[in-house]
N, C-alpha and C. Protein backbone atom coordinates (compact mmCIF):
# COMPACT_ATOMS: atom_id res chain seq x y z
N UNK A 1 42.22 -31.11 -14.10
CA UNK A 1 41.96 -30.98 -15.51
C UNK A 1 40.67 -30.19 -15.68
N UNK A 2 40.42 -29.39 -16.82
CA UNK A 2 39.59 -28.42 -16.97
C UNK A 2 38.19 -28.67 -17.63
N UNK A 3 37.44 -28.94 -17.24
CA UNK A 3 36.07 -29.50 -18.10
C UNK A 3 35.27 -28.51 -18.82
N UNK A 4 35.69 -28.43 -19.77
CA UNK A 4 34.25 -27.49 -20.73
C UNK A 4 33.34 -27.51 -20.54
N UNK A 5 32.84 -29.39 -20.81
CA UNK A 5 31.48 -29.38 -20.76
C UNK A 5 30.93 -29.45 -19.29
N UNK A 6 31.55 -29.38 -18.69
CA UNK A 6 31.21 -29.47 -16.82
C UNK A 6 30.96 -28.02 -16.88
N UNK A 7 31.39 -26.88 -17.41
CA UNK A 7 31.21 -25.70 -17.54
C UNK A 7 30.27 -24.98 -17.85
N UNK A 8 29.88 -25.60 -19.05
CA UNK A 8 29.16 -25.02 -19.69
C UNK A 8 27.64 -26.39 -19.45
N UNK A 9 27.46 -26.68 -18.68
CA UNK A 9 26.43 -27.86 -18.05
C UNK A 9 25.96 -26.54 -16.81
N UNK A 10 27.22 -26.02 -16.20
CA UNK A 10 26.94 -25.07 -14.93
C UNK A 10 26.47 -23.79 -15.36
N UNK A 11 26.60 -23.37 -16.17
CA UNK A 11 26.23 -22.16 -17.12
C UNK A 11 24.74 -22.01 -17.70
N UNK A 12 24.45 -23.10 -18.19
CA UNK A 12 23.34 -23.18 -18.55
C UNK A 12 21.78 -23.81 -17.65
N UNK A 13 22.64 -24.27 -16.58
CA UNK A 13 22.00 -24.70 -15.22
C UNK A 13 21.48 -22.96 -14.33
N UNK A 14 22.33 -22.20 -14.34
CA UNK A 14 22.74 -21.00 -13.59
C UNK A 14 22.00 -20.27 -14.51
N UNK A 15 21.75 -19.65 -15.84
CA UNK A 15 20.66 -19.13 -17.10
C UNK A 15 19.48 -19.71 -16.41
N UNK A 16 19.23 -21.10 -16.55
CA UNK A 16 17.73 -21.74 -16.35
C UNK A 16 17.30 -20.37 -15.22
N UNK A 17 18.18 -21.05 -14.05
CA UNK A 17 17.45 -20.88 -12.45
C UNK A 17 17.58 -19.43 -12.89
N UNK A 18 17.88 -18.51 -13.38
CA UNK A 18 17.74 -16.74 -13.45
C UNK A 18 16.53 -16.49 -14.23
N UNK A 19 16.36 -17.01 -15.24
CA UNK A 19 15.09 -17.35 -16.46
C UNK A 19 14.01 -17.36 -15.44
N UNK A 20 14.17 -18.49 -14.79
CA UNK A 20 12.98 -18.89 -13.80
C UNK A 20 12.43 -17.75 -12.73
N UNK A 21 13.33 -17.29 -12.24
CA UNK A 21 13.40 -16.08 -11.16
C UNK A 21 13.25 -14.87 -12.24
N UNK A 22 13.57 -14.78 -13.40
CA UNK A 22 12.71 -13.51 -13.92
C UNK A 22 11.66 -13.63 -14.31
N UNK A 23 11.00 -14.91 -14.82
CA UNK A 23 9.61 -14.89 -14.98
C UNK A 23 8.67 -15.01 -13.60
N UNK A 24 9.48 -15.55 -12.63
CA UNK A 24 8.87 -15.07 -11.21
C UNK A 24 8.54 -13.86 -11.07
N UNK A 25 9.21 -13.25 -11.12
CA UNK A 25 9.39 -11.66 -10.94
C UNK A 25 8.70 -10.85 -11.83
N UNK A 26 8.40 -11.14 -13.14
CA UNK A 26 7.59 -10.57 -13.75
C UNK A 26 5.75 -11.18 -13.19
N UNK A 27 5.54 -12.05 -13.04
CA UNK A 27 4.33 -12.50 -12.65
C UNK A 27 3.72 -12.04 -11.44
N UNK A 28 5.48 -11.40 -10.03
CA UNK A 28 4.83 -10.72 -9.26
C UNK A 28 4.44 -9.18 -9.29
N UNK A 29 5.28 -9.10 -10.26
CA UNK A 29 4.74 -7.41 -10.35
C UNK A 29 3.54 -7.21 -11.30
N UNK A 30 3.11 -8.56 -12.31
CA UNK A 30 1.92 -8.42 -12.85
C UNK A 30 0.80 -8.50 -11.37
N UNK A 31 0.89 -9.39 -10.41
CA UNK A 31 0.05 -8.95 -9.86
C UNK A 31 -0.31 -8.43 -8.94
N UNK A 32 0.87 -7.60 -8.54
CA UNK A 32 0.98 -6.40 -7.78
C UNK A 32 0.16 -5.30 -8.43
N UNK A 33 0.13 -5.45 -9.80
CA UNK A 33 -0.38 -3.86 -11.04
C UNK A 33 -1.65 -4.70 -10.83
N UNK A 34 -2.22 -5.60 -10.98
CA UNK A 34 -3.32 -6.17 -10.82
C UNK A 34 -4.23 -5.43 -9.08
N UNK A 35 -3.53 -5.57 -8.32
CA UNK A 35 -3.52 -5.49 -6.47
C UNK A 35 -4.02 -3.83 -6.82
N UNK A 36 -3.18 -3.04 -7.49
CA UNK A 36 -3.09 -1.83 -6.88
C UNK A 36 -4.33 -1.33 -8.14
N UNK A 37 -4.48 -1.61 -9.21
CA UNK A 37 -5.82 -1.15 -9.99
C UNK A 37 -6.78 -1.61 -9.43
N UNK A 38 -6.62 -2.29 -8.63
CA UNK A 38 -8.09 -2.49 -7.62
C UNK A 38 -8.37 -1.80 -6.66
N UNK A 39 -7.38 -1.14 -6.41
CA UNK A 39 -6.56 -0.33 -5.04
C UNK A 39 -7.24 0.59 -5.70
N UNK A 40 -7.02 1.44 -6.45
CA UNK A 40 -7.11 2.72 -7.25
C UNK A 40 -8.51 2.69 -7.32
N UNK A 41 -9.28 1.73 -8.53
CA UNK A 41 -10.45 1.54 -8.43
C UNK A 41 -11.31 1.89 -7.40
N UNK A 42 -11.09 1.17 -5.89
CA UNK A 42 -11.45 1.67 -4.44
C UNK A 42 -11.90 3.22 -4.48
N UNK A 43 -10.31 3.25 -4.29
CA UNK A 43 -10.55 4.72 -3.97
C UNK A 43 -11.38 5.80 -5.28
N UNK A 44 -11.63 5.50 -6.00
CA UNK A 44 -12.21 6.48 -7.51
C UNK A 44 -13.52 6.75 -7.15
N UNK A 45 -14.06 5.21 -6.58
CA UNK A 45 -15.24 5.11 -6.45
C UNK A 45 -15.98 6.05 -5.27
N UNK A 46 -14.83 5.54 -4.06
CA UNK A 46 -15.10 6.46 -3.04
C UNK A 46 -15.19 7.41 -3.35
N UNK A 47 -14.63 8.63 -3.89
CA UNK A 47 -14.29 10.35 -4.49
C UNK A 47 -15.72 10.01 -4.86
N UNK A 48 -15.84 9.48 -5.72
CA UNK A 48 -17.50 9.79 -6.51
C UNK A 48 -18.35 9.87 -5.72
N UNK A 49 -18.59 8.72 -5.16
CA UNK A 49 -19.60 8.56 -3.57
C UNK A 49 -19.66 9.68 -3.08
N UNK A 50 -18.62 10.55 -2.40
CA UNK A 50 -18.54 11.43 -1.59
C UNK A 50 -18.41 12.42 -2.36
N UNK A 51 -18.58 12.59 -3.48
CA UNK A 51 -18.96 14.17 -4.56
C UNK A 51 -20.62 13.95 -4.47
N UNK A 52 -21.20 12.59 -4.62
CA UNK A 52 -22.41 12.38 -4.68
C UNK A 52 -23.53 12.80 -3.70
N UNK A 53 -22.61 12.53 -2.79
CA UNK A 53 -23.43 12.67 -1.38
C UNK A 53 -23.14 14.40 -1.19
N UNK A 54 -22.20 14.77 -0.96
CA UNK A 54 -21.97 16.14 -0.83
C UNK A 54 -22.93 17.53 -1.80
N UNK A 55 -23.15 16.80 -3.42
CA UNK A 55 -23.74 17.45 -4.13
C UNK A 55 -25.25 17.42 -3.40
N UNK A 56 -26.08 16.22 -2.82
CA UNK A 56 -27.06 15.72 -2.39
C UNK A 56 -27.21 16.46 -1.22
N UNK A 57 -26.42 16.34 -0.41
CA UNK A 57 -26.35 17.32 0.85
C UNK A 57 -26.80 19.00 0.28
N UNK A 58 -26.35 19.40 -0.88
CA UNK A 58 -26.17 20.78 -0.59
C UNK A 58 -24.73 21.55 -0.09
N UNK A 59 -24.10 20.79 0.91
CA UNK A 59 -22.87 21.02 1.21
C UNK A 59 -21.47 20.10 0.94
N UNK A 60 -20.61 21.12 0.60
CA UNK A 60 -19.39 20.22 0.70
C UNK A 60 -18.83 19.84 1.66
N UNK A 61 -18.70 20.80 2.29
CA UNK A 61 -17.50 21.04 4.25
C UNK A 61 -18.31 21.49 4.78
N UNK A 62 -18.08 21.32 6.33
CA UNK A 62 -18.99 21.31 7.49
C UNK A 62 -17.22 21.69 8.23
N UNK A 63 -17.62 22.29 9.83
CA UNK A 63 -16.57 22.89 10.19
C UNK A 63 -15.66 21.58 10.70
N UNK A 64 -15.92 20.45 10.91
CA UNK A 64 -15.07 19.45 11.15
C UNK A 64 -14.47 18.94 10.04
N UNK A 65 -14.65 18.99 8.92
CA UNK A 65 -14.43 18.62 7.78
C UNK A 65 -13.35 19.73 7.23
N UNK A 66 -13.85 20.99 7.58
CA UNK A 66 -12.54 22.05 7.08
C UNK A 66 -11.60 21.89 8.55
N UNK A 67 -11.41 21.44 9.47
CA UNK A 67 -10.60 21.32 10.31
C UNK A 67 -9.99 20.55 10.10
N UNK A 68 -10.52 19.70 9.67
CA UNK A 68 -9.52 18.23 9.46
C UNK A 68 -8.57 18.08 7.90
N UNK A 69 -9.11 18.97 7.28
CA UNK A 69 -8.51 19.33 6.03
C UNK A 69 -7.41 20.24 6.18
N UNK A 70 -7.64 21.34 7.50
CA UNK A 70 -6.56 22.39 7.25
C UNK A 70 -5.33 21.65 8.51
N UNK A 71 -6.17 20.55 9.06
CA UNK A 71 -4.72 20.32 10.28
C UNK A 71 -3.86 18.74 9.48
N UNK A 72 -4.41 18.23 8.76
CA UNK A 72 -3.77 17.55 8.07
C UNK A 72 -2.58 18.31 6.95
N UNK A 73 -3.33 19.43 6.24
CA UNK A 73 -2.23 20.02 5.30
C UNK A 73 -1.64 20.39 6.06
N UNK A 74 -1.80 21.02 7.45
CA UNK A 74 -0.42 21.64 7.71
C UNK A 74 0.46 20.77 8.68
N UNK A 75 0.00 19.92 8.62
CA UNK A 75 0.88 18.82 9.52
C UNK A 75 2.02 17.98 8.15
N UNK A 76 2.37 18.70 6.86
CA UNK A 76 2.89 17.96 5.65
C UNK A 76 4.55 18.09 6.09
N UNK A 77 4.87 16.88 6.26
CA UNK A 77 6.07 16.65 6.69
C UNK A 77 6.66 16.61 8.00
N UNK A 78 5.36 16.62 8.73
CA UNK A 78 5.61 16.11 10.65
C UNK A 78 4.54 14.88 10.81
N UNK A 79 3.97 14.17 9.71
CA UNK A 79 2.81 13.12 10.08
C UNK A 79 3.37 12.23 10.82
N UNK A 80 3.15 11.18 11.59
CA UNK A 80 3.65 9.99 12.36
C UNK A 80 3.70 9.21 10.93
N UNK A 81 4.71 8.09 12.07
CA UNK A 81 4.81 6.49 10.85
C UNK A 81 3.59 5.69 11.42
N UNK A 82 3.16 5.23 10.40
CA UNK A 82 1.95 4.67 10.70
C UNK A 82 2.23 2.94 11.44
N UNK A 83 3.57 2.25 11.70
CA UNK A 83 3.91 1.58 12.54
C UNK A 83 4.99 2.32 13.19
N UNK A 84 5.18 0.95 14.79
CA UNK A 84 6.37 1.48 15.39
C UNK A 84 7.71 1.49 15.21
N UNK A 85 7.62 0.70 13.66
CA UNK A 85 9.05 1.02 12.79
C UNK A 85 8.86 0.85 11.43
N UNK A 86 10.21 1.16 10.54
CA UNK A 86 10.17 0.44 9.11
C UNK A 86 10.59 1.71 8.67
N UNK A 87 10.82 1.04 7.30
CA UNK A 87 11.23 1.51 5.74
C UNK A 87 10.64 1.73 4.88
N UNK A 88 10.86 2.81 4.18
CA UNK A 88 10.17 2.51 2.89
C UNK A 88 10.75 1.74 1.83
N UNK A 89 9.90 0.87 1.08
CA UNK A 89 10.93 0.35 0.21
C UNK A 89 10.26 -0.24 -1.35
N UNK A 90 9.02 0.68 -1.33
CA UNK A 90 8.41 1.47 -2.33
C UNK A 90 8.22 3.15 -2.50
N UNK A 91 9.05 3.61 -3.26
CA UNK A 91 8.59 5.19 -3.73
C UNK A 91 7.74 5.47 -4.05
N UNK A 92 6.98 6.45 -4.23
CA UNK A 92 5.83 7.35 -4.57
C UNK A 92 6.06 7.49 -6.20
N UNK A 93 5.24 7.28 -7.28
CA UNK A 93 5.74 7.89 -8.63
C UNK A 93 6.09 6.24 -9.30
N UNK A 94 6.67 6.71 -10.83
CA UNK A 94 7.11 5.67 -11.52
C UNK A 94 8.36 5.65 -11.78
N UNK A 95 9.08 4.84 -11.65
CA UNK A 95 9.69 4.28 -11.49
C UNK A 95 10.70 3.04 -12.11
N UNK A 96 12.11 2.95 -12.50
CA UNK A 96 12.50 1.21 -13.04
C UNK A 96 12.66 0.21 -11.96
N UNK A 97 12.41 -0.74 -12.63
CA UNK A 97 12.36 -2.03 -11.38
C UNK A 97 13.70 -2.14 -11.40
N UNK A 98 13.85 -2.35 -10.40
CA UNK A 98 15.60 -2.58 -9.31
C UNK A 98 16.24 -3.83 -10.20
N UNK A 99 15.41 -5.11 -10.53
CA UNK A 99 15.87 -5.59 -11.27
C UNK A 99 16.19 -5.99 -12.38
N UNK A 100 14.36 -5.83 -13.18
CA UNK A 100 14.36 -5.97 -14.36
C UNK A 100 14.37 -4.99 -14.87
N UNK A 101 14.95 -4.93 -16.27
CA UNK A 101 15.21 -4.06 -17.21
C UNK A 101 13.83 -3.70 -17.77
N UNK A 102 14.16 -2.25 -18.52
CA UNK A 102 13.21 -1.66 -19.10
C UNK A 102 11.65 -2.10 -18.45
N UNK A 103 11.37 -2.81 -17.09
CA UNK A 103 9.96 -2.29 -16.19
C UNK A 103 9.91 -1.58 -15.38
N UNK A 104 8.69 -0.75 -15.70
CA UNK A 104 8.28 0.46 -14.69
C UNK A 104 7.57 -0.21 -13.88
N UNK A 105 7.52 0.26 -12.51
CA UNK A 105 6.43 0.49 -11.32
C UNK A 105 6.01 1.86 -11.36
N UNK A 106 5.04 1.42 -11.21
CA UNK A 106 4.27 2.82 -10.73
C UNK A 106 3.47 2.60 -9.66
N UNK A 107 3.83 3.46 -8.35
CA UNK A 107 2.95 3.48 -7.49
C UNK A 107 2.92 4.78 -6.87
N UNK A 108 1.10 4.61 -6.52
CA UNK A 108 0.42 5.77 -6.01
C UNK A 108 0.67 6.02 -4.32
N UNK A 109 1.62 5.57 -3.88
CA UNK A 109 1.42 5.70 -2.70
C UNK A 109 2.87 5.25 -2.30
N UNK A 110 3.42 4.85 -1.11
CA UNK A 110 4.49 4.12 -0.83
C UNK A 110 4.44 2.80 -0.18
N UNK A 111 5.57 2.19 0.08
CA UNK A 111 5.17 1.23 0.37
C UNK A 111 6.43 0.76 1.49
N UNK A 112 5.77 0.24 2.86
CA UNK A 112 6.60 0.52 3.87
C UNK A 112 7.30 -1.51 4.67
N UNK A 113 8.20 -1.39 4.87
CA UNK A 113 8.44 -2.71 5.21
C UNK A 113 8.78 -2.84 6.83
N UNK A 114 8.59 -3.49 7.71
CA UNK A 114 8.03 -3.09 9.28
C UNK A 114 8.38 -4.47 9.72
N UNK A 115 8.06 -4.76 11.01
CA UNK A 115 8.02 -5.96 11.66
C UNK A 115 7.28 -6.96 11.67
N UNK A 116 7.66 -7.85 11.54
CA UNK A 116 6.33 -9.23 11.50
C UNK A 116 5.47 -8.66 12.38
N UNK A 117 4.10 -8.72 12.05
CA UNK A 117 2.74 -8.50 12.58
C UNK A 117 2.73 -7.65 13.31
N UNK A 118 3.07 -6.23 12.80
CA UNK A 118 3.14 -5.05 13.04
C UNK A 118 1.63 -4.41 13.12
N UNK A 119 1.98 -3.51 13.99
CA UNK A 119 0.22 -2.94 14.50
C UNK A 119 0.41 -1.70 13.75
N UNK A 120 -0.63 -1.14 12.94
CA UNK A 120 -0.88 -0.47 11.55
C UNK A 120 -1.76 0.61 12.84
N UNK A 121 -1.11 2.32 12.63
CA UNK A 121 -2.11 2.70 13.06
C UNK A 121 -2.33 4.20 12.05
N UNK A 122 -3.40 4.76 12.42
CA UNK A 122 -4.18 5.74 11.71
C UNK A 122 -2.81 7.30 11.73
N UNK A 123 -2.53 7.88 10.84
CA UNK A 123 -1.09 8.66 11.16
C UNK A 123 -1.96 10.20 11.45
N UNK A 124 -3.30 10.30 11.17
CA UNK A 124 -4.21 11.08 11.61
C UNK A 124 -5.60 11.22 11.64
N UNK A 125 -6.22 12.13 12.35
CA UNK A 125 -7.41 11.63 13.18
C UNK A 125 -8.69 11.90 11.51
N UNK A 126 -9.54 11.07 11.48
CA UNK A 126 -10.43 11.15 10.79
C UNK A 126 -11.02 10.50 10.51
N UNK A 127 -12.55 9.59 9.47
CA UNK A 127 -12.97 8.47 9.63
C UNK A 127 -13.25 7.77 8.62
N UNK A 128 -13.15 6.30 9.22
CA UNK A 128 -13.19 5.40 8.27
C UNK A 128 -14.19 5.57 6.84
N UNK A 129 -13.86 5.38 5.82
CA UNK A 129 -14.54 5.49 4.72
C UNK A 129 -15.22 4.52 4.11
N UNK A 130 -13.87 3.42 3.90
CA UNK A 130 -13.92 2.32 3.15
C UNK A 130 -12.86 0.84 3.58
N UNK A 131 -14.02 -0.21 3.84
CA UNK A 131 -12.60 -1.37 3.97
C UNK A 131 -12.60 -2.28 2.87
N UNK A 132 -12.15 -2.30 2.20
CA UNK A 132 -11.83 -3.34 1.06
C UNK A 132 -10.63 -4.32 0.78
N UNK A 133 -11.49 -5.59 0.65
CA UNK A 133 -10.74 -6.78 0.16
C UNK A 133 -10.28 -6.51 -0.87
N UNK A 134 -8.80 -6.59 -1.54
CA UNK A 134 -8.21 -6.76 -2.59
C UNK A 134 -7.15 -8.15 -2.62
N UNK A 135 -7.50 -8.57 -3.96
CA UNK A 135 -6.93 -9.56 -4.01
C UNK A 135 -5.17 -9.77 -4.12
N UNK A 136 -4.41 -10.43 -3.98
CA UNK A 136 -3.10 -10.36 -3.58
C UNK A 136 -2.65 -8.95 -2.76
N UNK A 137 -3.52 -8.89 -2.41
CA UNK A 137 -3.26 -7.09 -1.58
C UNK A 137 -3.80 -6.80 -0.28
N UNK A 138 -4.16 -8.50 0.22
CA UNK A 138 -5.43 -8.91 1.60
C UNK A 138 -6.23 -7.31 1.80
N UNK A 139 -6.39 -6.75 2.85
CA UNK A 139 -7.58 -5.66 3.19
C UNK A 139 -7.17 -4.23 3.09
N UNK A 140 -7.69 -3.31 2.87
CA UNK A 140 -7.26 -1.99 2.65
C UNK A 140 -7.75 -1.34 3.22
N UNK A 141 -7.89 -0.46 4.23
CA UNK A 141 -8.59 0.66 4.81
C UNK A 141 -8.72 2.42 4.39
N UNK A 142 -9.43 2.45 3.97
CA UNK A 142 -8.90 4.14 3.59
C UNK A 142 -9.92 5.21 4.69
N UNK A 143 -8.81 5.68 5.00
CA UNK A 143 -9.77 7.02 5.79
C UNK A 143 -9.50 8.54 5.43
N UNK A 144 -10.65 8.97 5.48
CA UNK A 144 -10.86 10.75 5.25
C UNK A 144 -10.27 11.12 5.99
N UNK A 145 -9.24 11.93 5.99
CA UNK A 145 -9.41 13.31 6.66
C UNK A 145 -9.55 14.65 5.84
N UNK A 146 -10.36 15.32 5.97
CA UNK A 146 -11.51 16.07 5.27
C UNK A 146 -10.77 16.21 3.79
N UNK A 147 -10.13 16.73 3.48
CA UNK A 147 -10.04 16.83 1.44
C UNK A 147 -8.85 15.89 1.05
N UNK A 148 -8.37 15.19 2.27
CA UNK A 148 -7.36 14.06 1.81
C UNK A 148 -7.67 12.84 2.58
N UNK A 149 -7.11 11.72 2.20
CA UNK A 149 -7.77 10.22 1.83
C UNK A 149 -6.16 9.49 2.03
N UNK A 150 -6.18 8.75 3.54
CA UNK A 150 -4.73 7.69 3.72
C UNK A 150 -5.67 6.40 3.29
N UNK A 151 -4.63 5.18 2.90
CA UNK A 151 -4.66 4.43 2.18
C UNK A 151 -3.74 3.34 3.25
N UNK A 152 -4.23 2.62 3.46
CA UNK A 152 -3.22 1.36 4.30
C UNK A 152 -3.84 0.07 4.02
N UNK A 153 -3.03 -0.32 3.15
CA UNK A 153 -3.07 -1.89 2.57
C UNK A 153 -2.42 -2.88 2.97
N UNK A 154 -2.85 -4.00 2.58
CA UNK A 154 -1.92 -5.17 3.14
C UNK A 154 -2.02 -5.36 4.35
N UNK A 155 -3.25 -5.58 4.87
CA UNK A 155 -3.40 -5.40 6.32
C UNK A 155 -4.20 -6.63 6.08
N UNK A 156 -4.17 -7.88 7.42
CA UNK A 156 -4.22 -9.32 7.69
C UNK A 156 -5.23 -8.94 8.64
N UNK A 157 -5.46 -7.94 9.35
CA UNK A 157 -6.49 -7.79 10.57
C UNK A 157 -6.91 -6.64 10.42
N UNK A 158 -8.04 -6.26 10.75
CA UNK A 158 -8.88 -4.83 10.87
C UNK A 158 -9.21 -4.76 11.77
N UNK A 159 -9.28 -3.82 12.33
CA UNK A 159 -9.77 -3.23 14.34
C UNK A 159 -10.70 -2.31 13.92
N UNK A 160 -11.01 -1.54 12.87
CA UNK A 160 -11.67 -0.82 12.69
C UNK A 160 -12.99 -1.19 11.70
N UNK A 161 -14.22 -0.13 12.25
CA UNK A 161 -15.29 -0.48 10.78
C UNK A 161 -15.69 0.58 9.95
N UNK A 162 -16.16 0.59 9.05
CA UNK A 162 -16.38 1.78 8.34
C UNK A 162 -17.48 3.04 9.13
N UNK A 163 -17.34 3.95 8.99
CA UNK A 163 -17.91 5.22 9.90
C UNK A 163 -17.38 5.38 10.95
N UNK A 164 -16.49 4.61 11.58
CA UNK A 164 -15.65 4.69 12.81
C UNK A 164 -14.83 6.46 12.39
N UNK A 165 -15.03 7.12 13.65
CA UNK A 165 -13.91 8.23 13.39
C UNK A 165 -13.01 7.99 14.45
N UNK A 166 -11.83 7.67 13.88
CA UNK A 166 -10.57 7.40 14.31
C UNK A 166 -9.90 9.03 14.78
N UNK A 167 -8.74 8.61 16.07
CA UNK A 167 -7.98 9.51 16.54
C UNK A 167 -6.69 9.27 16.14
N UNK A 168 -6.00 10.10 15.86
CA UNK A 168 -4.18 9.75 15.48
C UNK A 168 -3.59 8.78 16.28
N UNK A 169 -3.14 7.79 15.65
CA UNK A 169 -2.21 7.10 16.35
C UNK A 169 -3.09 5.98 17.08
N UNK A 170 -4.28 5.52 16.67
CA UNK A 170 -5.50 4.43 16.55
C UNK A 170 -5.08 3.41 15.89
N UNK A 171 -5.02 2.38 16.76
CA UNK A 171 -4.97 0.86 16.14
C UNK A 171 -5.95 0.81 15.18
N UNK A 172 -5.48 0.54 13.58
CA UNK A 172 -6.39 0.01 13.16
C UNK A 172 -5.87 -1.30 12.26
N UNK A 173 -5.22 -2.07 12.51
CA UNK A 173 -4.92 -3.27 11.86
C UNK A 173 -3.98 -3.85 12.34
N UNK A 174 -3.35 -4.87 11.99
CA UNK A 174 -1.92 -5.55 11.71
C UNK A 174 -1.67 -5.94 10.15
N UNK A 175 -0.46 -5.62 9.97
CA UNK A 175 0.06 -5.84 8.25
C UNK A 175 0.46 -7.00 8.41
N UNK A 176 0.54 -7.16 6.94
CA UNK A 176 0.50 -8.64 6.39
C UNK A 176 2.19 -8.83 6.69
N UNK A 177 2.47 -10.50 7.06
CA UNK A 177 3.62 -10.87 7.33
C UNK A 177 4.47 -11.47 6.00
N UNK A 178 5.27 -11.00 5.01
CA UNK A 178 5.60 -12.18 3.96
C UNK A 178 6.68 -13.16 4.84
N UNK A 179 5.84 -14.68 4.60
CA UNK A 179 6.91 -15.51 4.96
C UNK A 179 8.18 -16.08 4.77
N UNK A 180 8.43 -15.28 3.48
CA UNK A 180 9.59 -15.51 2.99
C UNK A 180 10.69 -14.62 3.39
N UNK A 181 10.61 -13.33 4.22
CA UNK A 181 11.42 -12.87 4.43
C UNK A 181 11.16 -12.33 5.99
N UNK A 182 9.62 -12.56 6.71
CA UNK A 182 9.28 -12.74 7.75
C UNK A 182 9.18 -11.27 8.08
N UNK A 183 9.49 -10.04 6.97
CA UNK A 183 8.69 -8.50 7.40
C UNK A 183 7.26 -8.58 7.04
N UNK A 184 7.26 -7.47 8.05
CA UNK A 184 5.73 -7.45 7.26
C UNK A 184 5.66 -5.86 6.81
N UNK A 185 4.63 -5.80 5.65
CA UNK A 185 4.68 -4.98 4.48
C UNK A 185 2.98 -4.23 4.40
N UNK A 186 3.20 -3.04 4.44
CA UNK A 186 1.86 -2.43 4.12
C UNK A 186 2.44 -0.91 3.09
């Protein structure tokens, strides 16, 4: 025999738990936009720093500095993966969220999904700038190479310190593990 209200008891049980999981979901991408304006912030500050210092110097580039600028641009589209595997499974740009309607992501960078406690390394040679704590976003490393600036977040360990000049393919971290799905994500 056919129960309506057994039906519609399951219906409105099945609404709740989706309700619930979209306001999940909105709270994580609030503080993901939270993670990455801090992210951004970082790096703004850095650019300034290093317009500051450069104006102070007198000079902008020095011949290691234009080397490392011209072997990075022309290395655009042969760089290494900065682990020994993974996906991307954040795009570059803005973006609709996969699930929810009418929200954008926007991100400045990509975002790569890898092996539990994956070793994070430098995808080319140049030196440390900046390490920063961000919140829901654990540590961030950014390094120069001369007129461009990598960005590797979500990192649980640092091997590296700031002024360190790193060589390609340099341990400098392990990414963060999510336990809920046991990749880990930088």
């Amino acid at each position: 025999v056919y129960n309506l209200g057994r039906e519609q008891n399951s219906y409105s049980q099945s609404v709740k738990q989706l309700q619930s999981k979209e306001q999940q979901l909105r709270q994580d991408i609030e503080q993901r936009k939270k993670a990455m304006q801090a992210l951004d912030k970082a790096i703004k500050e850095l650019i300034a720093e290093e317009a500051r210092k450069a104006a102070a110097a007198g000079k902008i580039r020095d011949a290691r500095y234009l080397r490392l600028s011209d072997g990075f641009a022309g290395n655009k589209g042969n760089l290494p993966w900065p682990t020994q595997q993974g996906i991307i499974t954040g795009k570059f740009g803005e973006h609709n969220h996969p699930v929810l309607k009418g929200v954008k992501i926007n991100n400045n960078g990509i975002d790569i999904s890898t092996e539990a406690n994956a070793i994070v390394k430098a995808i080319y040679e140049g030196e440390v700038k900046k390490i920063v704590s961000i919140p829901g976003s654990n540590t961030a490393v950014i390094i120069r190479h001369g007129d461009f600036l990598t960005v590797y977040s979500n990192l649980i360990k640092v091997s590296v310190k700031i002024g360190d000049n790193v060589k390609a393919m340099q341990n400098i971290g392990i990414a963060y593990t999510d336990p809920q799905t046991g990749k880990g994500i930088i």
